[in-house]
PDB file of N, CA and C in Angstrom:
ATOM      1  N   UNK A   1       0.818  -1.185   0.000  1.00  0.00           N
ATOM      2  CA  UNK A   1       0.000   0.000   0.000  1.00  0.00           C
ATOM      3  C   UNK A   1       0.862   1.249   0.000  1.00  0.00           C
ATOM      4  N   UNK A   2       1.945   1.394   0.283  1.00  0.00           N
ATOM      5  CA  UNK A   2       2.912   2.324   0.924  1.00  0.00           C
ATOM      6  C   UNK A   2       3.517   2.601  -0.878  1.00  0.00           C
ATOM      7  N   UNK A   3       3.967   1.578  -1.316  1.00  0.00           N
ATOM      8  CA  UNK A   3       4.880   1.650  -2.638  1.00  0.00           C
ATOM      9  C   UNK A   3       3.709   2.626  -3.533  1.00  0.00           C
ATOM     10  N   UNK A   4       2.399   2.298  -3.448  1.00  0.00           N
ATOM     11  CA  UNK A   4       1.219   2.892  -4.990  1.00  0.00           C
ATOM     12  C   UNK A   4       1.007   4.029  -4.487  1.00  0.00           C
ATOM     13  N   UNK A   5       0.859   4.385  -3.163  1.00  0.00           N
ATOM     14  CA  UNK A   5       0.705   5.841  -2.541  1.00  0.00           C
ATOM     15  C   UNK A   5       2.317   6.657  -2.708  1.00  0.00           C
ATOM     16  N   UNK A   6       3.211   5.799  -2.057  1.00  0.00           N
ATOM     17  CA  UNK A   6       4.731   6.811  -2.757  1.00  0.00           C
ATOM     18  C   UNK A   6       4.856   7.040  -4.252  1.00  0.00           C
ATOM     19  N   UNK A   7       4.605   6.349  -4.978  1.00  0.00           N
ATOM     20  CA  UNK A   7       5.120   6.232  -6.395  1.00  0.00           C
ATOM     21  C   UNK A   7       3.689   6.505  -7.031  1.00  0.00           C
ATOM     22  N   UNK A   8       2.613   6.680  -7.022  1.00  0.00           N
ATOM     23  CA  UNK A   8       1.309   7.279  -8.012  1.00  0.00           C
ATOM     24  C   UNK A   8       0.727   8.413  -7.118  1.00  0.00           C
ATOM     25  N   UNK A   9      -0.041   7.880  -6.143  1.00  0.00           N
ATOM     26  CA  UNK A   9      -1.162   8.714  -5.925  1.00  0.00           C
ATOM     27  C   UNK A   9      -0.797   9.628  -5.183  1.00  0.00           C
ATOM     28  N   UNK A  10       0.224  10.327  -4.701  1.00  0.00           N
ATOM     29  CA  UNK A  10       1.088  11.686  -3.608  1.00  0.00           C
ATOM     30  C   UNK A  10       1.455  12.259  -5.375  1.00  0.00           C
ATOM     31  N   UNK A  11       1.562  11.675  -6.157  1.00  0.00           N
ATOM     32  CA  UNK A  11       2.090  12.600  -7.707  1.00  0.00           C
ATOM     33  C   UNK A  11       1.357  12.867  -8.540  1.00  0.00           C
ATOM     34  N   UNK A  12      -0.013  12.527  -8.117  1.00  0.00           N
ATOM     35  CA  UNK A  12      -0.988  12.876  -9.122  1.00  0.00           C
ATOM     36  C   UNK A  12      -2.172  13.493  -8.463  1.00  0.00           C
ATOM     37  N   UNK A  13      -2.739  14.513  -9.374  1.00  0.00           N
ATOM     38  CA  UNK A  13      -4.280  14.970  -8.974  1.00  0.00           C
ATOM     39  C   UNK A  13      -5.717  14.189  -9.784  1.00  0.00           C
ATOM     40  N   UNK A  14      -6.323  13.541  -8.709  1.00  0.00           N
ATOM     41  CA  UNK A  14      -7.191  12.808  -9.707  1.00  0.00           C
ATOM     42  C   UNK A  14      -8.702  13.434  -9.169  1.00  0.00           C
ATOM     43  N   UNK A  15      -9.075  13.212 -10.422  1.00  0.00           N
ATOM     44  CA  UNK A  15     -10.162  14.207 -10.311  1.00  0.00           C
ATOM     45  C   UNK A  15     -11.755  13.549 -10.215  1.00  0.00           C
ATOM     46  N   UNK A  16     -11.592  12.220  -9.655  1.00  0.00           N
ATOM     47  CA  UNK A  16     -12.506  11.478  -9.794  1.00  0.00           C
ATOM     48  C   UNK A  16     -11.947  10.557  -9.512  1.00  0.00           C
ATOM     49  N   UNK A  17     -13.762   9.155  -9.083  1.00  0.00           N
ATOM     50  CA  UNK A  17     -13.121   7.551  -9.267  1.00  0.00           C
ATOM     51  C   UNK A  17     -12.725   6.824 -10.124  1.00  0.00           C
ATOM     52  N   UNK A  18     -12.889   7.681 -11.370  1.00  0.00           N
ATOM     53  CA  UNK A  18     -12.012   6.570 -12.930  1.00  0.00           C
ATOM     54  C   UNK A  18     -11.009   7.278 -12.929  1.00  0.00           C
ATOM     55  N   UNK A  19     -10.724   8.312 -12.736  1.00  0.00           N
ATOM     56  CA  UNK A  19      -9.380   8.622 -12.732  1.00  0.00           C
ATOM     57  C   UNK A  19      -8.325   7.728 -11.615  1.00  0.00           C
ATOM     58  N   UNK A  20      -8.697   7.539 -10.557  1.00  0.00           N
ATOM     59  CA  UNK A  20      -8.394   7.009  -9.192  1.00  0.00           C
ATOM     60  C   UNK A  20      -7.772   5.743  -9.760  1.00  0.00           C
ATOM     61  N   UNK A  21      -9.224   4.713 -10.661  1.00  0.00           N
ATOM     62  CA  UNK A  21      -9.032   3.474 -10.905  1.00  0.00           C
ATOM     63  C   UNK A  21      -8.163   3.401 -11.923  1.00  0.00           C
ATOM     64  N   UNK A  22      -8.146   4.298 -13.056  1.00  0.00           N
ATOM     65  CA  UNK A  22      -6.938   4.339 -14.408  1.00  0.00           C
ATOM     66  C   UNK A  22      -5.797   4.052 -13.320  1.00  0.00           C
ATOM     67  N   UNK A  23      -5.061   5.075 -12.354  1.00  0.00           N
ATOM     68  CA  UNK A  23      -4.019   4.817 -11.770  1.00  0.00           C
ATOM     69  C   UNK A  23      -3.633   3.819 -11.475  1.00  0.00           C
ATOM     70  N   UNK A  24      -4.914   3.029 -10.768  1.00  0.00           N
ATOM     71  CA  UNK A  24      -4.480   1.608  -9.829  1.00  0.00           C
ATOM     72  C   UNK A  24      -4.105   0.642 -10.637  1.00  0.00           C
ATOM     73  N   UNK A  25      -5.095   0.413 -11.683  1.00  0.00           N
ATOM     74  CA  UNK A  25      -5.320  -0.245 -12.444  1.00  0.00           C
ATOM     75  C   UNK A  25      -3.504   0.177 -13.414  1.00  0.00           C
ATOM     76  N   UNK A  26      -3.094   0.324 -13.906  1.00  0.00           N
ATOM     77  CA  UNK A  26      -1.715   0.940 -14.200  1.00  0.00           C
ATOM     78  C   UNK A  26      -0.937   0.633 -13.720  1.00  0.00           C
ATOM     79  N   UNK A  27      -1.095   1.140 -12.343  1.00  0.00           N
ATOM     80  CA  UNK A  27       0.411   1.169 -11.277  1.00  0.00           C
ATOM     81  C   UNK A  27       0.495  -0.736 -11.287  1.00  0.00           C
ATOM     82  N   UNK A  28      -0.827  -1.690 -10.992  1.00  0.00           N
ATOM     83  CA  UNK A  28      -0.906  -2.991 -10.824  1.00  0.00           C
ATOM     84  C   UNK A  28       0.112  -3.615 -11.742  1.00  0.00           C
ATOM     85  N   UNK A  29      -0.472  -3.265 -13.243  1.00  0.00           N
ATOM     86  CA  UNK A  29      -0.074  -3.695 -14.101  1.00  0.00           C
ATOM     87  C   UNK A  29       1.545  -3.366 -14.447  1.00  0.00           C
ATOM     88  N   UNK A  30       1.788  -2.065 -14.146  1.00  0.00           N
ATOM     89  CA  UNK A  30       3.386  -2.134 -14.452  1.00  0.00           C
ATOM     90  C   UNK A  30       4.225  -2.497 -13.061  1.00  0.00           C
ATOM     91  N   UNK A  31       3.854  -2.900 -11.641  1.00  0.00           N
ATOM     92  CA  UNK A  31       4.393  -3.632 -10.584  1.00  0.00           C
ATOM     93  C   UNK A  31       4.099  -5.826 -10.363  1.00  0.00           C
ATOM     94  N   UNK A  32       3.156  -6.140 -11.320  1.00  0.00           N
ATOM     95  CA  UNK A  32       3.502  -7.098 -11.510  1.00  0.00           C
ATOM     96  C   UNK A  32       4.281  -8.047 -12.700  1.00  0.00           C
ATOM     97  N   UNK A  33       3.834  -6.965 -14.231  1.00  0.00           N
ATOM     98  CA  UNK A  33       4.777  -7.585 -15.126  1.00  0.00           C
ATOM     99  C   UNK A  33       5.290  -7.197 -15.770  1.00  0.00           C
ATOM    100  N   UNK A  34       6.224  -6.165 -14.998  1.00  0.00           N
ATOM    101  CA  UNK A  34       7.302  -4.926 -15.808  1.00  0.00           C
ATOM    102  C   UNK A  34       8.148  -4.826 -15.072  1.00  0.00           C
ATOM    103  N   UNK A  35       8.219  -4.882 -13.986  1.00  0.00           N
ATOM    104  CA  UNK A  35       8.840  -4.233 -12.425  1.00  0.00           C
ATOM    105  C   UNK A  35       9.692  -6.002 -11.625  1.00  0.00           C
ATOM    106  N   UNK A  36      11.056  -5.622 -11.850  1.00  0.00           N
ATOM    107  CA  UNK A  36      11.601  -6.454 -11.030  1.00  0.00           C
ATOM    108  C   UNK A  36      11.828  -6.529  -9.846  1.00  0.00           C
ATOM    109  N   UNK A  37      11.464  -7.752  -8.601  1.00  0.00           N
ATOM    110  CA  UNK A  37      11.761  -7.262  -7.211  1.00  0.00           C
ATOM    111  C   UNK A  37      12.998  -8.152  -6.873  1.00  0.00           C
ATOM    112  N   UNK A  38      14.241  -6.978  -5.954  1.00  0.00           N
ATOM    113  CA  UNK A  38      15.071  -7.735  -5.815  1.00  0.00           C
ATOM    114  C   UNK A  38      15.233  -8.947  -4.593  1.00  0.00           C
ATOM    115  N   UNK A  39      14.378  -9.015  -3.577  1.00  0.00           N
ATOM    116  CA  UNK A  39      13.885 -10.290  -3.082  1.00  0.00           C
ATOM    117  C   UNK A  39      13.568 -10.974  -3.561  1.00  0.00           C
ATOM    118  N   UNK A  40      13.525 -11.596  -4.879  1.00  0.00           N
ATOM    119  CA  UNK A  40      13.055 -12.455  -5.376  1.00  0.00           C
ATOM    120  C   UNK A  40      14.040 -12.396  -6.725  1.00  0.00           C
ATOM    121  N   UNK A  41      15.567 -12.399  -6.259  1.00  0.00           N
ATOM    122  CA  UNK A  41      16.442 -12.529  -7.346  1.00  0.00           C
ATOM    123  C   UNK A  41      16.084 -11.691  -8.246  1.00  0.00           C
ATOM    124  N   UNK A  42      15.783 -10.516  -8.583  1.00  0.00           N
ATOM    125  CA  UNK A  42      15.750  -9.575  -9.202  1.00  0.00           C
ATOM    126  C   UNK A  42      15.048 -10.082 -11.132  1.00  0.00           C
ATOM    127  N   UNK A  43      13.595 -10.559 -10.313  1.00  0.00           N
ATOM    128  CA  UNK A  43      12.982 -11.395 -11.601  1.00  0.00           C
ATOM    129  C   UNK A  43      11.772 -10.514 -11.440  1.00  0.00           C
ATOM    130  N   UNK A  44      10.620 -10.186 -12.506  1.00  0.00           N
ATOM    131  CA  UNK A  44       9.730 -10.090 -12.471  1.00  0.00           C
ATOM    132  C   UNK A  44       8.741 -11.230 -12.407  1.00  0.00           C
ATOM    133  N   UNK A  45       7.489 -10.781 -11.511  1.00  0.00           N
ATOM    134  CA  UNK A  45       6.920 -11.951 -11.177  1.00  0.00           C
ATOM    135  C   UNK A  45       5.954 -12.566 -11.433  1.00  0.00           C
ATOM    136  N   UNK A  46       4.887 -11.562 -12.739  1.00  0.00           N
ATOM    137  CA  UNK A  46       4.241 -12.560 -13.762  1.00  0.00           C
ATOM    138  C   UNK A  46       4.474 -11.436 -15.175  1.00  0.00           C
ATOM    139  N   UNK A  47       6.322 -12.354 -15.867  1.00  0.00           N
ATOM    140  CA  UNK A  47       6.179 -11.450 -17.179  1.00  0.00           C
ATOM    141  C   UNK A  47       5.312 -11.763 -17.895  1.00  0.00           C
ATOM    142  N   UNK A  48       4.877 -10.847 -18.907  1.00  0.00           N
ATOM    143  CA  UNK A  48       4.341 -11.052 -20.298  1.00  0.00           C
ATOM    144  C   UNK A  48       4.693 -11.996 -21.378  1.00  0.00           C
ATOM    145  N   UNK A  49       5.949 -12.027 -21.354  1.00  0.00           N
ATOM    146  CA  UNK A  49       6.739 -13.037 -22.766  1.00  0.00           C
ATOM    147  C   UNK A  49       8.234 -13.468 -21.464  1.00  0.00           C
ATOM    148  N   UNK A  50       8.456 -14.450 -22.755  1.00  0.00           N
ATOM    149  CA  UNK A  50       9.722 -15.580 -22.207  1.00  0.00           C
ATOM    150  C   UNK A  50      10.834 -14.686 -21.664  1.00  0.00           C
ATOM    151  N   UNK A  51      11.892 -15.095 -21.164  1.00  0.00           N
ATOM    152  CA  UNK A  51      12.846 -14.396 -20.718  1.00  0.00           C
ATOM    153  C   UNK A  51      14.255 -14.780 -21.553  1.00  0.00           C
ATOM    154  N   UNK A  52      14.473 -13.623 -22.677  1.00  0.00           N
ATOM    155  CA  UNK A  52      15.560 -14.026 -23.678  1.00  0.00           C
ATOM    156  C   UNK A  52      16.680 -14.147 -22.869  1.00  0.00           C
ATOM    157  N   UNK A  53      17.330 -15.533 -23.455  1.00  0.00           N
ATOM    158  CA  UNK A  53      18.904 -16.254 -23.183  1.00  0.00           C
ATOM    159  C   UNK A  53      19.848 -15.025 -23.231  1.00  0.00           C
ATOM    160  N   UNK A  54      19.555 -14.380 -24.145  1.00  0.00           N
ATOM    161  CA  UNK A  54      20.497 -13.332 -24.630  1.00  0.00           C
ATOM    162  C   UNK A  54      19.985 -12.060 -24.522  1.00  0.00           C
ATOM    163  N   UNK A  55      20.606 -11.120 -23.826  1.00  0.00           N
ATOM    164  CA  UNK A  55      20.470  -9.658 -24.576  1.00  0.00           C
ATOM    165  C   UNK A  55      21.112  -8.770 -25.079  1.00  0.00           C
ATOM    166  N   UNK A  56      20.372  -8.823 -26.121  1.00  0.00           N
ATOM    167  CA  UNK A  56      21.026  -8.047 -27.323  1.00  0.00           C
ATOM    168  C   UNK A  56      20.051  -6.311 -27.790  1.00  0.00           C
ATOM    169  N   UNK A  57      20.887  -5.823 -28.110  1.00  0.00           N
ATOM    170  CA  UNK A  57      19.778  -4.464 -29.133  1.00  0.00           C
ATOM    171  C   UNK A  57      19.851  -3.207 -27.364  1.00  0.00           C
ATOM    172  N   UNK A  58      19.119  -2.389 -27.619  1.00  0.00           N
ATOM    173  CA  UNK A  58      18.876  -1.519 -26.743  1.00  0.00           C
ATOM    174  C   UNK A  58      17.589  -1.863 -25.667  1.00  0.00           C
ATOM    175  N   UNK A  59      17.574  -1.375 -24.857  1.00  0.00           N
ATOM    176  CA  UNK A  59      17.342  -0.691 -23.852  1.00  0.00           C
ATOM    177  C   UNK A  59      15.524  -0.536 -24.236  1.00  0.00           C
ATOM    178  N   UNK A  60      14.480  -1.418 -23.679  1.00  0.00           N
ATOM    179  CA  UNK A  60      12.935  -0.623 -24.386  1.00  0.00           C
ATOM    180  C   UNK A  60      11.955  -0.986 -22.658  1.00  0.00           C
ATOM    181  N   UNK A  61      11.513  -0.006 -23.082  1.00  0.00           N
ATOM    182  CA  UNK A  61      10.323   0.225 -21.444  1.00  0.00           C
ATOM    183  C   UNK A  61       8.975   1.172 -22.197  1.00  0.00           C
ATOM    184  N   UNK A  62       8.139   1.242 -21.145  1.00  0.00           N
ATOM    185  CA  UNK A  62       7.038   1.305 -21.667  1.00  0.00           C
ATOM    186  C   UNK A  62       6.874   2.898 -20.353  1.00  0.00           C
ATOM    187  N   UNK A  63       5.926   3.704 -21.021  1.00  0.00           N
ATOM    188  CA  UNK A  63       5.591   4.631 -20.031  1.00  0.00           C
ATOM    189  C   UNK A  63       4.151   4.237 -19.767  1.00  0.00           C
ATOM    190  N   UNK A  64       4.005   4.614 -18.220  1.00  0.00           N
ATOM    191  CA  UNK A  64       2.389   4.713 -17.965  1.00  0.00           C
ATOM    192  C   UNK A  64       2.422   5.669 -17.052  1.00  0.00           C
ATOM    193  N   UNK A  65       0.914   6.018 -17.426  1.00  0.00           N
ATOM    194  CA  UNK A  65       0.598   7.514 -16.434  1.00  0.00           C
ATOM    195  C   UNK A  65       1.724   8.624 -16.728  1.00  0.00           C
ATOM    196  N   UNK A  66       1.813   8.687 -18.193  1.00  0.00           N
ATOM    197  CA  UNK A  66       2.375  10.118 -19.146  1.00  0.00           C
ATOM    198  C   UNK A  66       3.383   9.606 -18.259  1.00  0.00           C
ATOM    199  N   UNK A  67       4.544   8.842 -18.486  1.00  0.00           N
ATOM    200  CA  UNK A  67       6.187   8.786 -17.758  1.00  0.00           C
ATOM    201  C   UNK A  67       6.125   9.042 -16.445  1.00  0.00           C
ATOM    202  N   UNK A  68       4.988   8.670 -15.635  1.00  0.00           N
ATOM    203  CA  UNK A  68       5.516   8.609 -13.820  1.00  0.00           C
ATOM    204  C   UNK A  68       5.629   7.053 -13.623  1.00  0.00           C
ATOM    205  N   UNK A  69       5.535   6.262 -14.410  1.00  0.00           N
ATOM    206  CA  UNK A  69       6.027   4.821 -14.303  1.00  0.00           C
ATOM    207  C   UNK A  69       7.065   4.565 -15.661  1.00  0.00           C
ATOM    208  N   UNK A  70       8.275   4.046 -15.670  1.00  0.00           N
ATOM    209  CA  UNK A  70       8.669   3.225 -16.643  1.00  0.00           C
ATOM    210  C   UNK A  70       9.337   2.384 -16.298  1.00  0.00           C
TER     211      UNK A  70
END
């Protein structure tokens, strides 16, 4: 509860309950399969796609909530 209140909702003005829920709904989604925790060997903990053998190419992340998550 502490991490979605430090990191979304103290940085945003929401102006309503869909605004409220866009956030949550967001913050969820990029803290379970975007977001690595390092207690847990520094893995994310339900990715989207396989975890390449190799990395190669640059550097790609996704913004949510206009770049207060990437």
């Amino acid at each position: 509860m502490r991490s979605v209140k430090d990191e979304v909702l103290s940085r945003l003005i929401l102006s309503s309950e869909h605004s409220l829920r866009h956030a949550l709904t967001q913050y969820e989604a990029h803290d379970h399969t975007e977001r690595p925790y390092q207690g847990k060997g520094n893995v994310i903990l339900l990715p989207t796609a396989a975890p390449d053998r190799e990395h190669e190419g640059p550097v790609r992340y996704r913004e949510r909530l206009g770049g207060l998550l990437k």
